[in-house]
PDB file of N, CA and C in Angstrom:
ATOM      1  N   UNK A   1      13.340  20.243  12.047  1.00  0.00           N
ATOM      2  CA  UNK A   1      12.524  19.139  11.596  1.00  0.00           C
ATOM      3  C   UNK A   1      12.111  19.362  10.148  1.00  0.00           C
ATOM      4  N   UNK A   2      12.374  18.532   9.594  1.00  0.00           N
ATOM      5  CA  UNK A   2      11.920  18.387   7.857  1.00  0.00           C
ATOM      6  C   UNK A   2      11.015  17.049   7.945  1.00  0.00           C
ATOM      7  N   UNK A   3      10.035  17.385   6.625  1.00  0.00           N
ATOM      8  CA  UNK A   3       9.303  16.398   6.453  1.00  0.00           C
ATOM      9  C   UNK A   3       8.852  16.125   4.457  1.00  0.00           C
ATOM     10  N   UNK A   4       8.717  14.859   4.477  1.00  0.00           N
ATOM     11  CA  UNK A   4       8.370  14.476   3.192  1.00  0.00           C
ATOM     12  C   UNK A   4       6.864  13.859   2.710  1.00  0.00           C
ATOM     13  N   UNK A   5       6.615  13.485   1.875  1.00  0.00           N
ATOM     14  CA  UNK A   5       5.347  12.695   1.364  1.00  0.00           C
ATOM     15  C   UNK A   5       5.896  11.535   0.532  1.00  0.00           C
ATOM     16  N   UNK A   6       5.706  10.412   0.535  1.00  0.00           N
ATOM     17  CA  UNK A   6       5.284   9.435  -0.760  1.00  0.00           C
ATOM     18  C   UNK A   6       3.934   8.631  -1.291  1.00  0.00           C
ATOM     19  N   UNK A   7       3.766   8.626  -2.019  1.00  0.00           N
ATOM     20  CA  UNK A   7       2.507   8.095  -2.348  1.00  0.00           C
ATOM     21  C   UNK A   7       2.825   7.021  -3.216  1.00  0.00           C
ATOM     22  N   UNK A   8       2.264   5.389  -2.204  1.00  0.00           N
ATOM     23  CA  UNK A   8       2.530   3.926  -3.120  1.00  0.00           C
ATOM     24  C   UNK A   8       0.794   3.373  -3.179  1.00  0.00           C
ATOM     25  N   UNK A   9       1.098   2.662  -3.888  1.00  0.00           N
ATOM     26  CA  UNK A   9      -0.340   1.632  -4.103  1.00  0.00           C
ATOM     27  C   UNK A   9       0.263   0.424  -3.288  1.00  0.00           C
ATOM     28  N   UNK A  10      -0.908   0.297  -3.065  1.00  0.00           N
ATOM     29  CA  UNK A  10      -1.447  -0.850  -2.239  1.00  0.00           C
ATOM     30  C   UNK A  10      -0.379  -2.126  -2.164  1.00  0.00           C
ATOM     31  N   UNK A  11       0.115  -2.566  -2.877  1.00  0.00           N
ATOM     32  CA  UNK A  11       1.071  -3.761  -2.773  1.00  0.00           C
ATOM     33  C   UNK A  11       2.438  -3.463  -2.528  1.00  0.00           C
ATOM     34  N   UNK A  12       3.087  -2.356  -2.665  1.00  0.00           N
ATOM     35  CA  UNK A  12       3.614  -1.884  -1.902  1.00  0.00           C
ATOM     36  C   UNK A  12       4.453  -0.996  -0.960  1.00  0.00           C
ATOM     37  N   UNK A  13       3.168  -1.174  -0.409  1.00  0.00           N
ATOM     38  CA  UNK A  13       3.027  -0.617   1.400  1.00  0.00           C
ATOM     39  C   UNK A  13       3.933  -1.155   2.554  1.00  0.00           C
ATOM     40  N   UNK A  14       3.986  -2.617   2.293  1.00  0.00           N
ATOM     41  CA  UNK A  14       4.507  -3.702   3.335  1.00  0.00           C
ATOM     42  C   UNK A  14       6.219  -3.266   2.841  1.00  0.00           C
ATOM     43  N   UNK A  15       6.612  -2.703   2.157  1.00  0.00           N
ATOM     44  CA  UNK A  15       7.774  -2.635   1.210  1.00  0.00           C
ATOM     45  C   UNK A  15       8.699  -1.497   1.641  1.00  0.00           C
ATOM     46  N   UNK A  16       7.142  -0.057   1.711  1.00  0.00           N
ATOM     47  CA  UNK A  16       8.038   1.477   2.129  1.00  0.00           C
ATOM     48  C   UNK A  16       7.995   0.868   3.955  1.00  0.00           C
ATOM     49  N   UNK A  17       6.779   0.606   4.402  1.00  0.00           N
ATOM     50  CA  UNK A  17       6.654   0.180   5.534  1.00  0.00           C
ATOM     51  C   UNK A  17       7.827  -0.478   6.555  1.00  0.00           C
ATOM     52  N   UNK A  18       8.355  -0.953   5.410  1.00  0.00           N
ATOM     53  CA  UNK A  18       9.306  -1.879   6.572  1.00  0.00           C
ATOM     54  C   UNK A  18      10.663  -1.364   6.342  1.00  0.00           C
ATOM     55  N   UNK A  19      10.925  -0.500   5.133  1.00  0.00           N
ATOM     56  CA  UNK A  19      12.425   0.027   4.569  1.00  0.00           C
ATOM     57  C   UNK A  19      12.000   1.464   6.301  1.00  0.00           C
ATOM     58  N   UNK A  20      11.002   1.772   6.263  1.00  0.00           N
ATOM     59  CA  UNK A  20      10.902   3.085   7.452  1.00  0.00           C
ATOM     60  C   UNK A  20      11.323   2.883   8.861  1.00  0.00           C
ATOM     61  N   UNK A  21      10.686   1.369   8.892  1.00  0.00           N
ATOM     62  CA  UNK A  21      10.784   0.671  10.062  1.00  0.00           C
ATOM     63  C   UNK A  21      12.332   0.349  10.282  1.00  0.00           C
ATOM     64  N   UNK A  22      13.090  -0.221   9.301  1.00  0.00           N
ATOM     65  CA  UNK A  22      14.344  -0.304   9.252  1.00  0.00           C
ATOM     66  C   UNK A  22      15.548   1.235   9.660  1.00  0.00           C
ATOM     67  N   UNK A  23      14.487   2.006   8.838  1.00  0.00           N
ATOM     68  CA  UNK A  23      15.340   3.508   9.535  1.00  0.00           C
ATOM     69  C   UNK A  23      15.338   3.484  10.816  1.00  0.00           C
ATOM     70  N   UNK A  24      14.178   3.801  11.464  1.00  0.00           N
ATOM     71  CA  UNK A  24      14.061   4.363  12.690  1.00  0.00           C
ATOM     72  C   UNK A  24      14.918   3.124  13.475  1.00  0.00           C
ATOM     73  N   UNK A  25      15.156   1.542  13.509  1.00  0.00           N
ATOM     74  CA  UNK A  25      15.988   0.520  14.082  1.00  0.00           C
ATOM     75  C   UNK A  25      16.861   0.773  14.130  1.00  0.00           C
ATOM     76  N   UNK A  26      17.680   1.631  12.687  1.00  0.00           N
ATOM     77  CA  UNK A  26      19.030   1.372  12.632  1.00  0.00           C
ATOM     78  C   UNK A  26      19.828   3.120  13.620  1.00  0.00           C
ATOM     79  N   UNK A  27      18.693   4.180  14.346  1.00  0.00           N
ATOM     80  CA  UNK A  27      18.798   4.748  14.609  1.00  0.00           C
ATOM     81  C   UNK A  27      18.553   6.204  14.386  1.00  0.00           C
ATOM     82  N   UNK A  28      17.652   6.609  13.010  1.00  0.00           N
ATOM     83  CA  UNK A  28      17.236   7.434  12.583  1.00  0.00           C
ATOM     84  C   UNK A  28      16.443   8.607  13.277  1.00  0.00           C
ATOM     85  N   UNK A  29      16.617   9.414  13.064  1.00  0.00           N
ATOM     86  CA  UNK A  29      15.452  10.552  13.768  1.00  0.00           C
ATOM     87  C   UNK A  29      14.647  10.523  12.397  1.00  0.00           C
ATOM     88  N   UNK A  30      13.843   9.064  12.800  1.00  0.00           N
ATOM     89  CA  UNK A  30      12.539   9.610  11.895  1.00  0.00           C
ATOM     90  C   UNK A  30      10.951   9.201  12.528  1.00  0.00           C
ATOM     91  N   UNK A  31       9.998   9.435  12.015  1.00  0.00           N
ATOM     92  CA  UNK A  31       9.060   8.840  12.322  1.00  0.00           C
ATOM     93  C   UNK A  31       7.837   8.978  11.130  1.00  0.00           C
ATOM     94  N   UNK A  32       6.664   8.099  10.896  1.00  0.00           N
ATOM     95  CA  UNK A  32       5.951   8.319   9.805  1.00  0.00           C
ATOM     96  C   UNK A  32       4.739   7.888  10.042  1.00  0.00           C
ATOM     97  N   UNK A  33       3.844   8.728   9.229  1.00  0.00           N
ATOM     98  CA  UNK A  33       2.183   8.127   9.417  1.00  0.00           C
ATOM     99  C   UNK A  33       1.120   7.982   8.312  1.00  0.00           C
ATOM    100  N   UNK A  34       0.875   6.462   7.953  1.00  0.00           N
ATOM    101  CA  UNK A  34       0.443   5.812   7.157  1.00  0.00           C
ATOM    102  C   UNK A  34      -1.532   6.069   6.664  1.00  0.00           C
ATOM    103  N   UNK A  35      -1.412   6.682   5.646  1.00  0.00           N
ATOM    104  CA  UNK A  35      -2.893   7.075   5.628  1.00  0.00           C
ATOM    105  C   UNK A  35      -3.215   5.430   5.191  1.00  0.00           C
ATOM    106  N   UNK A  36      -4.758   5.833   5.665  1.00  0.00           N
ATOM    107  CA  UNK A  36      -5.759   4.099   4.733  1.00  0.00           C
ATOM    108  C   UNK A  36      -5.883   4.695   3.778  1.00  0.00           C
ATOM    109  N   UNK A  37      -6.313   3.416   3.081  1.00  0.00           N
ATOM    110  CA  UNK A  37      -6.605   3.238   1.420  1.00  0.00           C
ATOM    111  C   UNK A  37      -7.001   2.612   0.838  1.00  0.00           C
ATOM    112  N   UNK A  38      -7.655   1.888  -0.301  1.00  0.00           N
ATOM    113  CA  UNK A  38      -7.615   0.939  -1.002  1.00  0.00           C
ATOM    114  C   UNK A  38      -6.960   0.465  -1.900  1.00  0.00           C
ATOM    115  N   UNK A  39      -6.448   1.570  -2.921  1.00  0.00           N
ATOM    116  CA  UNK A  39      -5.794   1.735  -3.716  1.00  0.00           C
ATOM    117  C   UNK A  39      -4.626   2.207  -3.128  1.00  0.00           C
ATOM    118  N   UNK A  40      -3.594   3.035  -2.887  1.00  0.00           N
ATOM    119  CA  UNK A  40      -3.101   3.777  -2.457  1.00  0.00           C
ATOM    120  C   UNK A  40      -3.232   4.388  -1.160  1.00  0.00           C
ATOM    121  N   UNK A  41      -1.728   4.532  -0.595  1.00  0.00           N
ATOM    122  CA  UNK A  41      -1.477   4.886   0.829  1.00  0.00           C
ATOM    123  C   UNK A  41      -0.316   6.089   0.433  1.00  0.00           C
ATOM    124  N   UNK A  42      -0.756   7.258   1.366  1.00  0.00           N
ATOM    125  CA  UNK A  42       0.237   8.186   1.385  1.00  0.00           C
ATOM    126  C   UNK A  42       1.180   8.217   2.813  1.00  0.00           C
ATOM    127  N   UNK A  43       2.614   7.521   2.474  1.00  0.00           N
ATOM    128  CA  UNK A  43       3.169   8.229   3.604  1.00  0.00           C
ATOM    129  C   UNK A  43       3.913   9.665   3.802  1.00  0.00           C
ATOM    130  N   UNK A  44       3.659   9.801   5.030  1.00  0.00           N
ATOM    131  CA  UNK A  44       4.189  11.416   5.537  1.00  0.00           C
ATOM    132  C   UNK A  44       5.164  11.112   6.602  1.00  0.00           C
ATOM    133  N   UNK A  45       6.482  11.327   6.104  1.00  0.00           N
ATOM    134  CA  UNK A  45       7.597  11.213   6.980  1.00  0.00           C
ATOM    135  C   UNK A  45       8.140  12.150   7.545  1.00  0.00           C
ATOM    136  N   UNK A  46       8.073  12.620   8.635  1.00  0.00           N
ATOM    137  CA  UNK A  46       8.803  13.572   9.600  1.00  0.00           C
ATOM    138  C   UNK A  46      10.403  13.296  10.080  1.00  0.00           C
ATOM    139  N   UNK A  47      11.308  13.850  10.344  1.00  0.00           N
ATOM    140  CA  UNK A  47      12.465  13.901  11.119  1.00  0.00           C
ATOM    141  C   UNK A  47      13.490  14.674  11.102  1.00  0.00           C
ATOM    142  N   UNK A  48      14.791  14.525  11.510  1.00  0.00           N
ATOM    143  CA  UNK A  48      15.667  15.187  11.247  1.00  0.00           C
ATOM    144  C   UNK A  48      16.002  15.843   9.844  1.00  0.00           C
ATOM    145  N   UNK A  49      16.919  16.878   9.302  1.00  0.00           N
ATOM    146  CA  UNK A  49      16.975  17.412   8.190  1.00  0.00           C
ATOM    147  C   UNK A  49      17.803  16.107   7.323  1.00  0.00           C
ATOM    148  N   UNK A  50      18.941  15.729   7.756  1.00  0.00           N
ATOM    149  CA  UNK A  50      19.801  14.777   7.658  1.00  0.00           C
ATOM    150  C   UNK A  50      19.402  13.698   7.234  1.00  0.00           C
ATOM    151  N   UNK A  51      18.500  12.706   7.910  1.00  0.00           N
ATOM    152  CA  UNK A  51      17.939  11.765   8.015  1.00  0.00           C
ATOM    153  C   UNK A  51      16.750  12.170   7.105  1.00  0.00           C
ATOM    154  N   UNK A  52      16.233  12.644   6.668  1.00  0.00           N
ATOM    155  CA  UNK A  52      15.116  12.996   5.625  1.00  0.00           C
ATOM    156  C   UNK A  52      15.429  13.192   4.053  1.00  0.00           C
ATOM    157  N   UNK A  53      16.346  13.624   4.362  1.00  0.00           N
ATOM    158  CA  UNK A  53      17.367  14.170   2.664  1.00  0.00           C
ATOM    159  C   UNK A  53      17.617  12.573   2.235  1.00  0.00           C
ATOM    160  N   UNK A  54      18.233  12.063   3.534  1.00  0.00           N
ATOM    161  CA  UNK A  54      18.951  10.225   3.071  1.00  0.00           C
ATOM    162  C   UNK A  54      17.467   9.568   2.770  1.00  0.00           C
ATOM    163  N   UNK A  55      16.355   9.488   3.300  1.00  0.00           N
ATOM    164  CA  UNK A  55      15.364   8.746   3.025  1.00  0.00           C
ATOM    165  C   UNK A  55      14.927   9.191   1.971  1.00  0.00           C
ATOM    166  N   UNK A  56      14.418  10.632   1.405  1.00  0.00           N
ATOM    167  CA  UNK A  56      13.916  11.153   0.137  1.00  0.00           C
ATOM    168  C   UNK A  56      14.771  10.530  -0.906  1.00  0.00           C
ATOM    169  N   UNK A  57      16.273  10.730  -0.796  1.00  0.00           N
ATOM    170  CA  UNK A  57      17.200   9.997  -1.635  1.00  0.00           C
ATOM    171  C   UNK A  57      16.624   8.623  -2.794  1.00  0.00           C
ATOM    172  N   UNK A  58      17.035   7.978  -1.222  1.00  0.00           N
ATOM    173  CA  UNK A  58      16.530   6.674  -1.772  1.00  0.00           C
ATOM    174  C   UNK A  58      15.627   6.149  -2.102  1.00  0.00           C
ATOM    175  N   UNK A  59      14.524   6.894  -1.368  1.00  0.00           N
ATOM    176  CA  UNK A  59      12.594   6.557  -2.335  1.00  0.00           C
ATOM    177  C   UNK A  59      12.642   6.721  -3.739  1.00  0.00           C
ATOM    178  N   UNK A  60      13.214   7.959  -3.670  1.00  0.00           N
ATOM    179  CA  UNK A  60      13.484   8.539  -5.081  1.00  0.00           C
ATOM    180  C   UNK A  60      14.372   7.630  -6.098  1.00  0.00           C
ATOM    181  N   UNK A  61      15.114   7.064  -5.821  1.00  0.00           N
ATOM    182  CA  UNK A  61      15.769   6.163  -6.456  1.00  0.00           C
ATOM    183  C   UNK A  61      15.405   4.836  -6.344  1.00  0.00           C
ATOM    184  N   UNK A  62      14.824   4.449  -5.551  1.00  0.00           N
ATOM    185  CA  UNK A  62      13.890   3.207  -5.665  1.00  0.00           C
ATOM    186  C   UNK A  62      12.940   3.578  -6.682  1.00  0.00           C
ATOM    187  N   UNK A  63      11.827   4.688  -6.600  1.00  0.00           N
ATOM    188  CA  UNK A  63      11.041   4.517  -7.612  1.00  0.00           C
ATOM    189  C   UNK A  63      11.111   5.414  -8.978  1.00  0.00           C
ATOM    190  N   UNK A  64      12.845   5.440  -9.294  1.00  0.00           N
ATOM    191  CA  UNK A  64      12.874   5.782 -10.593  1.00  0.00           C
ATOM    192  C   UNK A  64      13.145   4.627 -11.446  1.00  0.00           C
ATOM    193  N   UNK A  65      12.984   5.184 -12.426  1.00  0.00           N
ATOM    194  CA  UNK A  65      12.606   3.997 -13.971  1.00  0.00           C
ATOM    195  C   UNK A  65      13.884   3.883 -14.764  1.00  0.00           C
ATOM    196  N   UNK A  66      15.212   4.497 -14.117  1.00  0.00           N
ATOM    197  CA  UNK A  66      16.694   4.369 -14.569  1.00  0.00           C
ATOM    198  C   UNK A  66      16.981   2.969 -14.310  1.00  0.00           C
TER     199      UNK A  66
END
């Protein structure tokens, strides 16, 4: 089991929220848990090694500035 962190503001949440939700549908060994916030929400994603590397991936490349 591997696990990650991301940290988004507030608008969007509904955004990592539903790209996670889409993992675990399409069959993922993942699962994640959404801190409150006002500003900012940290998620903490747990799962497979496999399935964690592919999600870090793409956060990571979603929120780069390339």
């Amino acid at each position: 089991m591997a696990n990650t962190s991301i940290t988004v503001g507030r608008l969007l949440c509904g955004t990592v929220r539903g790209y996670l939700d889409k993992c675990k549908f399409k069959g993922m060994d993942v699962d994640y848990i959404e801190s409150g916030g006002w500003i900012e929400r940290e998620f903490v994603i747990k799962g497979s090694n496999e399935d964690i590397i592919k999600i870090h991936a793409a956060l990571k490349a979603w929120g780069s500035d390339d």
